[in-house]
PDB file of N, CA and C in Angstrom:
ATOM      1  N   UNK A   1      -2.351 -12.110 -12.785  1.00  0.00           N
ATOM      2  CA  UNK A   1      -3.082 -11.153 -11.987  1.00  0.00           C
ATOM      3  C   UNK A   1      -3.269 -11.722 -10.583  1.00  0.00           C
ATOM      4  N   UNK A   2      -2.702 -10.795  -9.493  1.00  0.00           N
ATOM      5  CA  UNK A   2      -3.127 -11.050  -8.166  1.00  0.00           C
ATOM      6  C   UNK A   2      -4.445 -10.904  -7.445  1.00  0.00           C
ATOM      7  N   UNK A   3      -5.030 -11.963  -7.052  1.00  0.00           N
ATOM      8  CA  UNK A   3      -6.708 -11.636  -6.838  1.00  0.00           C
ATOM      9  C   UNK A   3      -6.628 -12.031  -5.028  1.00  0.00           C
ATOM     10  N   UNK A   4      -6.805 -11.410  -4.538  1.00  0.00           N
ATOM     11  CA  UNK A   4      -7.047 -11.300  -3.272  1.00  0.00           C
ATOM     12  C   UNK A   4      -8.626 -12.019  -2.840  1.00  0.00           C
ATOM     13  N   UNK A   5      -9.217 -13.095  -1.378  1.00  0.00           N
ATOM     14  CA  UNK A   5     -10.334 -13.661  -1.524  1.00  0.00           C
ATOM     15  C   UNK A   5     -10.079 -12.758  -0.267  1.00  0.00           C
ATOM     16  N   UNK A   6     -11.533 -12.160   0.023  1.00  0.00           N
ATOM     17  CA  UNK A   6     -12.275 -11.398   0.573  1.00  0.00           C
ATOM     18  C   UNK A   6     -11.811 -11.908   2.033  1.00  0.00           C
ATOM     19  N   UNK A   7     -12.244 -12.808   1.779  1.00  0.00           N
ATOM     20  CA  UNK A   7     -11.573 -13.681   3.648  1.00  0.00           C
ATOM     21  C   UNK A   7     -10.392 -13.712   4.074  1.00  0.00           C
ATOM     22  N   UNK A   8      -9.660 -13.558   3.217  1.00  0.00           N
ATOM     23  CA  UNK A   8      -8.535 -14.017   3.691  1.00  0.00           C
ATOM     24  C   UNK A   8      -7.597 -12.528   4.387  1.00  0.00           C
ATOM     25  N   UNK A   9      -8.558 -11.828   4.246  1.00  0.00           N
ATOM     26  CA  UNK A   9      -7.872 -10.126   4.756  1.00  0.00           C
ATOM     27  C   UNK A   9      -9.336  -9.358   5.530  1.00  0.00           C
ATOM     28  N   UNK A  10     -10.182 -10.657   5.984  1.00  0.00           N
ATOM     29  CA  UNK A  10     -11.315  -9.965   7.018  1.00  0.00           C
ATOM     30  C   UNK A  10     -11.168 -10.365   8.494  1.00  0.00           C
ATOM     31  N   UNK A  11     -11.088  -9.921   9.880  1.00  0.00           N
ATOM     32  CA  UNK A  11     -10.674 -10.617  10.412  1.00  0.00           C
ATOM     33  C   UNK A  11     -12.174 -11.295  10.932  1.00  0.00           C
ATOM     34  N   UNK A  12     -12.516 -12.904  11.660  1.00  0.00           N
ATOM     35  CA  UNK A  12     -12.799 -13.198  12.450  1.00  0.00           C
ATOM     36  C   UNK A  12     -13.826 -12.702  13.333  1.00  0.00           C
ATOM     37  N   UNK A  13     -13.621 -11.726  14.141  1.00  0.00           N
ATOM     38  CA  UNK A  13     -13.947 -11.582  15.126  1.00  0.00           C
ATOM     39  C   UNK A  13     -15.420 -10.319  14.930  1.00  0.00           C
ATOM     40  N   UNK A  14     -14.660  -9.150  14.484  1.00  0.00           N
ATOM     41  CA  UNK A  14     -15.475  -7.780  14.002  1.00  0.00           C
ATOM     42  C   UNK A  14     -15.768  -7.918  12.306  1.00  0.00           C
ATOM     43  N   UNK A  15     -15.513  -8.914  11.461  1.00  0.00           N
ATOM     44  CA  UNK A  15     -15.570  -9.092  10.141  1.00  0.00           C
ATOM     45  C   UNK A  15     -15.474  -7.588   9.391  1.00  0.00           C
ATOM     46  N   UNK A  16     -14.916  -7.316  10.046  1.00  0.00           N
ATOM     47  CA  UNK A  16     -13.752  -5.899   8.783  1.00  0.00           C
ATOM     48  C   UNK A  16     -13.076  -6.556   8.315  1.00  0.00           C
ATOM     49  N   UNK A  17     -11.977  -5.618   7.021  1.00  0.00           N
ATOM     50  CA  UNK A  17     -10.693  -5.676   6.754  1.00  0.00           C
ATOM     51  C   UNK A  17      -9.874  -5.373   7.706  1.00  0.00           C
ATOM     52  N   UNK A  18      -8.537  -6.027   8.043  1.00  0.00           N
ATOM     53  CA  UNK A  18      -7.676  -6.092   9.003  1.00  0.00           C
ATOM     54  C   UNK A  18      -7.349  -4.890   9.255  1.00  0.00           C
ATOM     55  N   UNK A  19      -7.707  -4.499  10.716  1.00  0.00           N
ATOM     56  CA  UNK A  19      -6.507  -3.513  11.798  1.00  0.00           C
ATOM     57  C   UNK A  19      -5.592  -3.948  12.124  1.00  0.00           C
ATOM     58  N   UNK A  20      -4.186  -3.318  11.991  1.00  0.00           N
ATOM     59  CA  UNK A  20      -2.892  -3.714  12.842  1.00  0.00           C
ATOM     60  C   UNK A  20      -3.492  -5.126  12.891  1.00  0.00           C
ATOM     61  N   UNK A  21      -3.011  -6.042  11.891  1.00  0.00           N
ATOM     62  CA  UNK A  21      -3.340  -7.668  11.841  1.00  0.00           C
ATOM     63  C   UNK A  21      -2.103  -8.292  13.038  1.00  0.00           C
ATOM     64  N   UNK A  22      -2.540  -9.347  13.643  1.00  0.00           N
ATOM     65  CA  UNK A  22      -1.991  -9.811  14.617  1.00  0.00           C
ATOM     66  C   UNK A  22      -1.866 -11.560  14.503  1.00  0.00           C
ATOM     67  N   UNK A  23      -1.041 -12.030  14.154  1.00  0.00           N
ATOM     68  CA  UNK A  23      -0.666 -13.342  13.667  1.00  0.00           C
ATOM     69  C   UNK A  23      -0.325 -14.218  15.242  1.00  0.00           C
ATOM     70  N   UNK A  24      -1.764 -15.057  15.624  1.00  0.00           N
ATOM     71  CA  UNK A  24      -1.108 -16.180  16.576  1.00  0.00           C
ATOM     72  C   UNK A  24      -0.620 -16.983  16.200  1.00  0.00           C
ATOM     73  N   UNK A  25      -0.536 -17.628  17.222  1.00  0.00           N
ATOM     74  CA  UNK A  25       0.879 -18.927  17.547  1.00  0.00           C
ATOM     75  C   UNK A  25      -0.001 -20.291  16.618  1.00  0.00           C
ATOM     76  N   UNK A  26      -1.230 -20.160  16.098  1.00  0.00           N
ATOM     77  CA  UNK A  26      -1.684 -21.173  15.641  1.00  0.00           C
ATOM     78  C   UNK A  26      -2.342 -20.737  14.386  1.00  0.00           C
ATOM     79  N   UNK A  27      -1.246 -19.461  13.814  1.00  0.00           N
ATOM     80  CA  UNK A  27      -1.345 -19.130  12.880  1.00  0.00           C
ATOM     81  C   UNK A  27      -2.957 -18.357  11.902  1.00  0.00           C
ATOM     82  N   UNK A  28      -3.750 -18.290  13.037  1.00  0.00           N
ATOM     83  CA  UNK A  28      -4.861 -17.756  12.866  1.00  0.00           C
ATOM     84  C   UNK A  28      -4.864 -16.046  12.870  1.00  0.00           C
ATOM     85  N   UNK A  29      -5.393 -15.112  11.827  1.00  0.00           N
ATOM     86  CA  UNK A  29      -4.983 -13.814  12.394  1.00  0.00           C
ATOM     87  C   UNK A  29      -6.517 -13.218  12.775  1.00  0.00           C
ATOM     88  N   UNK A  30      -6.182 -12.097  13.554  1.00  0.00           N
ATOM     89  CA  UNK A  30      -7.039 -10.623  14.172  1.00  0.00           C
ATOM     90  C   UNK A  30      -6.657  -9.573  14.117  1.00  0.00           C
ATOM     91  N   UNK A  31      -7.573  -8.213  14.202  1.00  0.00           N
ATOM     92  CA  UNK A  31      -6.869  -7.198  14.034  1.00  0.00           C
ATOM     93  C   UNK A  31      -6.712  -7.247  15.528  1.00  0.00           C
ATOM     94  N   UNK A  32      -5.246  -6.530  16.160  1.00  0.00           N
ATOM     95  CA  UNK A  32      -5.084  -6.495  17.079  1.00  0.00           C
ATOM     96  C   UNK A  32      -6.201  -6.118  18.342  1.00  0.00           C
ATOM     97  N   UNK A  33      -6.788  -5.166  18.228  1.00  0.00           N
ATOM     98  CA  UNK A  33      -7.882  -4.901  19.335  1.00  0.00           C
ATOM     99  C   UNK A  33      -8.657  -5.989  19.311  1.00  0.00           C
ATOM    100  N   UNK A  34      -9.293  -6.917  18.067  1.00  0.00           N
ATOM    101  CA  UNK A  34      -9.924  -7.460  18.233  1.00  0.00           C
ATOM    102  C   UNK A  34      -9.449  -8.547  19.257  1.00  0.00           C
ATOM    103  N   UNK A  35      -8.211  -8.942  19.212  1.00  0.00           N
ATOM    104  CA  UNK A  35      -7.761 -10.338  19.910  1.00  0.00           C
ATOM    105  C   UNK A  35      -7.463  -9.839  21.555  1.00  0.00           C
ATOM    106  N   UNK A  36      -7.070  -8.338  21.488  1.00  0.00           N
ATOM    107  CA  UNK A  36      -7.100  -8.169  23.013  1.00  0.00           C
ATOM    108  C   UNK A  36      -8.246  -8.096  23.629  1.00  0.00           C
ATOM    109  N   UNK A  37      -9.254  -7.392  22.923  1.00  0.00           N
ATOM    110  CA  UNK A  37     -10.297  -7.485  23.822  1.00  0.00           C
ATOM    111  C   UNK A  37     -10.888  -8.985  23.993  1.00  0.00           C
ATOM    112  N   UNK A  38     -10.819 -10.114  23.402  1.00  0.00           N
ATOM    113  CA  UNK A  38     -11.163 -11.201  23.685  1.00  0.00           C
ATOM    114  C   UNK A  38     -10.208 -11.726  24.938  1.00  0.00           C
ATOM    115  N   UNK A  39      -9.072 -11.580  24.586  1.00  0.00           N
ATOM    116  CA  UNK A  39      -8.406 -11.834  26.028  1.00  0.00           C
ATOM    117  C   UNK A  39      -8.409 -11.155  27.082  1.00  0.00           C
ATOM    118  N   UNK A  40      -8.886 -10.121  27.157  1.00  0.00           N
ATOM    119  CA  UNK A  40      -9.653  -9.071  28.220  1.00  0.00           C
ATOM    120  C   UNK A  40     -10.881  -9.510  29.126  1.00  0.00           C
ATOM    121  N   UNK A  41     -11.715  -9.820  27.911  1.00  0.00           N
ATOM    122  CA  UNK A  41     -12.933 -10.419  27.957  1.00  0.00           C
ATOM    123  C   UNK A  41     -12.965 -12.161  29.158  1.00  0.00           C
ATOM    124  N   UNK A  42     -11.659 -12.561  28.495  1.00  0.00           N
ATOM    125  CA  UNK A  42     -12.035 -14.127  28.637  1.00  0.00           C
ATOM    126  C   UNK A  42     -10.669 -14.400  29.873  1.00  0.00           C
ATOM    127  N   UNK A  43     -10.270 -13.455  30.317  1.00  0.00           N
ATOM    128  CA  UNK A  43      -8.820 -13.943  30.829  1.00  0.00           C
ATOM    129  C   UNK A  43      -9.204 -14.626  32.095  1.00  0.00           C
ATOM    130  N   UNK A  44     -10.258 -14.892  32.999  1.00  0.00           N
ATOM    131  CA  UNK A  44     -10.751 -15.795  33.613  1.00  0.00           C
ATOM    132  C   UNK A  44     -10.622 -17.575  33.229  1.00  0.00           C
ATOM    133  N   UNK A  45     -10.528 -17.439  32.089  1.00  0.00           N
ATOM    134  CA  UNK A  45     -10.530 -18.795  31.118  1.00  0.00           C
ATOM    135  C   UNK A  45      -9.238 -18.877  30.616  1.00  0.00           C
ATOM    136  N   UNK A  46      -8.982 -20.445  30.058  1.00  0.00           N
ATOM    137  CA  UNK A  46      -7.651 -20.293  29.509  1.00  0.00           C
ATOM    138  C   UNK A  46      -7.760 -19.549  28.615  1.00  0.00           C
ATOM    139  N   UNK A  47      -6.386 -19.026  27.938  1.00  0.00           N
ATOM    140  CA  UNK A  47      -6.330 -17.915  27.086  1.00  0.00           C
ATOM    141  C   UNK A  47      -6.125 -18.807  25.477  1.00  0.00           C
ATOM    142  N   UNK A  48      -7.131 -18.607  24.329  1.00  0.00           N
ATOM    143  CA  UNK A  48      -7.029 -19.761  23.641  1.00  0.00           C
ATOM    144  C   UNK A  48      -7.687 -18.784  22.440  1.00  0.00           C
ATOM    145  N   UNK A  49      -7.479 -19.214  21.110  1.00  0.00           N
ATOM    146  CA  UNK A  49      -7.570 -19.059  19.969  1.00  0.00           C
ATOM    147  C   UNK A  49      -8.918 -18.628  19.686  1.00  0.00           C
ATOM    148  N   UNK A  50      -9.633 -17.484  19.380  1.00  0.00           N
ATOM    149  CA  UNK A  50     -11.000 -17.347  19.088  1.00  0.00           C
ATOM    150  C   UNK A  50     -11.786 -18.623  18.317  1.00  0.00           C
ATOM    151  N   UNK A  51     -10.521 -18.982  17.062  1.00  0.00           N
ATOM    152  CA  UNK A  51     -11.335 -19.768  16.073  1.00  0.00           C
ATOM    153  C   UNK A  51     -11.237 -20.945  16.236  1.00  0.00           C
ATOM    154  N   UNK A  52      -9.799 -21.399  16.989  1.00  0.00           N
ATOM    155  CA  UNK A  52      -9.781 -22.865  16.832  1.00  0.00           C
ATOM    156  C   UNK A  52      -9.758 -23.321  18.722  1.00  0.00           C
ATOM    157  N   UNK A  53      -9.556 -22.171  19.330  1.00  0.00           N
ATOM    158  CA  UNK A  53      -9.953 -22.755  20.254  1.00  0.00           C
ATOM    159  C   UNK A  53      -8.246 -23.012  20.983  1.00  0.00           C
ATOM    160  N   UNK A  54      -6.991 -22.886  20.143  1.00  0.00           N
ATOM    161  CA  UNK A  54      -5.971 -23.754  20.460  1.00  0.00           C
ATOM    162  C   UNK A  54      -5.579 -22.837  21.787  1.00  0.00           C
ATOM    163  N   UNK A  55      -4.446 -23.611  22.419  1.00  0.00           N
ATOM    164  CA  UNK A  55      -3.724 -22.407  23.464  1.00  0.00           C
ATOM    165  C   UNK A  55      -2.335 -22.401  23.462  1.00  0.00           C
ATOM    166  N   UNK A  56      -1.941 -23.171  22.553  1.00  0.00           N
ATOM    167  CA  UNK A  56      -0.333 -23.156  22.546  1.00  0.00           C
ATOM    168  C   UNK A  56       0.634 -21.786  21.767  1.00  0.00           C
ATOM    169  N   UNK A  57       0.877 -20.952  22.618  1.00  0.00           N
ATOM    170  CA  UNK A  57       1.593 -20.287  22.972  1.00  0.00           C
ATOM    171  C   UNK A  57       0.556 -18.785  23.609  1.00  0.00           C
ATOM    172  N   UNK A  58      -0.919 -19.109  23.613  1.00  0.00           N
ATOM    173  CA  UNK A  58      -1.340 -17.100  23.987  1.00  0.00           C
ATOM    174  C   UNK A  58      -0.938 -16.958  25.450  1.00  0.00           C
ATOM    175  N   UNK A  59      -0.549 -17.790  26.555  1.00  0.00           N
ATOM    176  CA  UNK A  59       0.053 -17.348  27.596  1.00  0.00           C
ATOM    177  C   UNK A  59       1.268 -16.824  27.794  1.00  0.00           C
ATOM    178  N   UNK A  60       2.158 -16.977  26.525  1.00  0.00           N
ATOM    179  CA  UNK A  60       3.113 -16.205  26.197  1.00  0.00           C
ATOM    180  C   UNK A  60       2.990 -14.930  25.617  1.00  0.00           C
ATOM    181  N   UNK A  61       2.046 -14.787  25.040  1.00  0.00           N
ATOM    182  CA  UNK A  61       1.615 -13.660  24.212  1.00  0.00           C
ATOM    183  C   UNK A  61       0.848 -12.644  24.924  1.00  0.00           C
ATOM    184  N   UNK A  62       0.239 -12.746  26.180  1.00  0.00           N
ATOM    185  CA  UNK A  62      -0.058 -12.415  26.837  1.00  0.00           C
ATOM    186  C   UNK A  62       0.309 -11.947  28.120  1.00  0.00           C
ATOM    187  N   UNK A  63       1.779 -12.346  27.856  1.00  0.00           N
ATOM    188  CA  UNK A  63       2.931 -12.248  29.338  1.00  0.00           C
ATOM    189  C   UNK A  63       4.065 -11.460  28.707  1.00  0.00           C
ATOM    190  N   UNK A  64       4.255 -11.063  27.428  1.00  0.00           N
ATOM    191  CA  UNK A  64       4.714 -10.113  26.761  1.00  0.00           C
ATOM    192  C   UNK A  64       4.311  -9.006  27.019  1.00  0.00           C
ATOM    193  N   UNK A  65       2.665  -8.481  27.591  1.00  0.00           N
ATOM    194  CA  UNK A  65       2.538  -7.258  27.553  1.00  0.00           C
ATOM    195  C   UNK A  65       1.996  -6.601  26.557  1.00  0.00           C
ATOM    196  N   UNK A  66       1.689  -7.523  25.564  1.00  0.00           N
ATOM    197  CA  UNK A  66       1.049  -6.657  24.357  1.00  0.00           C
ATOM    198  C   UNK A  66      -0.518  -6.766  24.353  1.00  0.00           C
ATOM    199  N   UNK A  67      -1.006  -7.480  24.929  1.00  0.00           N
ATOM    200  CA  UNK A  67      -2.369  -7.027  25.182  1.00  0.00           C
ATOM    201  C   UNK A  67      -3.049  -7.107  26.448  1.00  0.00           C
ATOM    202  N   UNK A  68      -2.533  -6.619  27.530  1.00  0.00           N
ATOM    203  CA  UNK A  68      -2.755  -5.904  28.659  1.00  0.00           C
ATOM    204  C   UNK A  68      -3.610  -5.022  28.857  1.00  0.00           C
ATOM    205  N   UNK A  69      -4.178  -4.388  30.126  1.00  0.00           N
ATOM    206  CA  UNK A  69      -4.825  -3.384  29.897  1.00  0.00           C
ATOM    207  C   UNK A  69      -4.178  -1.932  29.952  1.00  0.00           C
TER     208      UNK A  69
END
């Protein structure tokens, strides 16, 4: 039997179940709005991982165009 842990499909940020889940570069996920509006929010600052803080690769991810305004 497949048992799913509650966390592991809530995101982070808004603690729902995942919207359009969005997998960073440091393997941490968000539902997508949630992670743009943090980089919305914070783009004054380096652009870095809600949870861990990392930044290796969201300036790429962010120069893609996918969470722009």
């Amino acid at each position: 039997m497949f048992v799913l842990d509650l966390e592991e499909v809530t995101c982070p940020v808004c603690l729902e179940i995942f919207l359009s889940p969005v997998l960073l570069p440091c393997a941490h996920i968000f539902c997508f709005h949630c992670v743009r509006r943090w980089m919305l929010e914070h783009r004054d600052l380096k652009l870095t991982c809600p949870v861990c803080r990392g930044e290796r690769g969201m300036r790429e991810m962010s120069n893609e165009g996918n969470f722009g305004p």
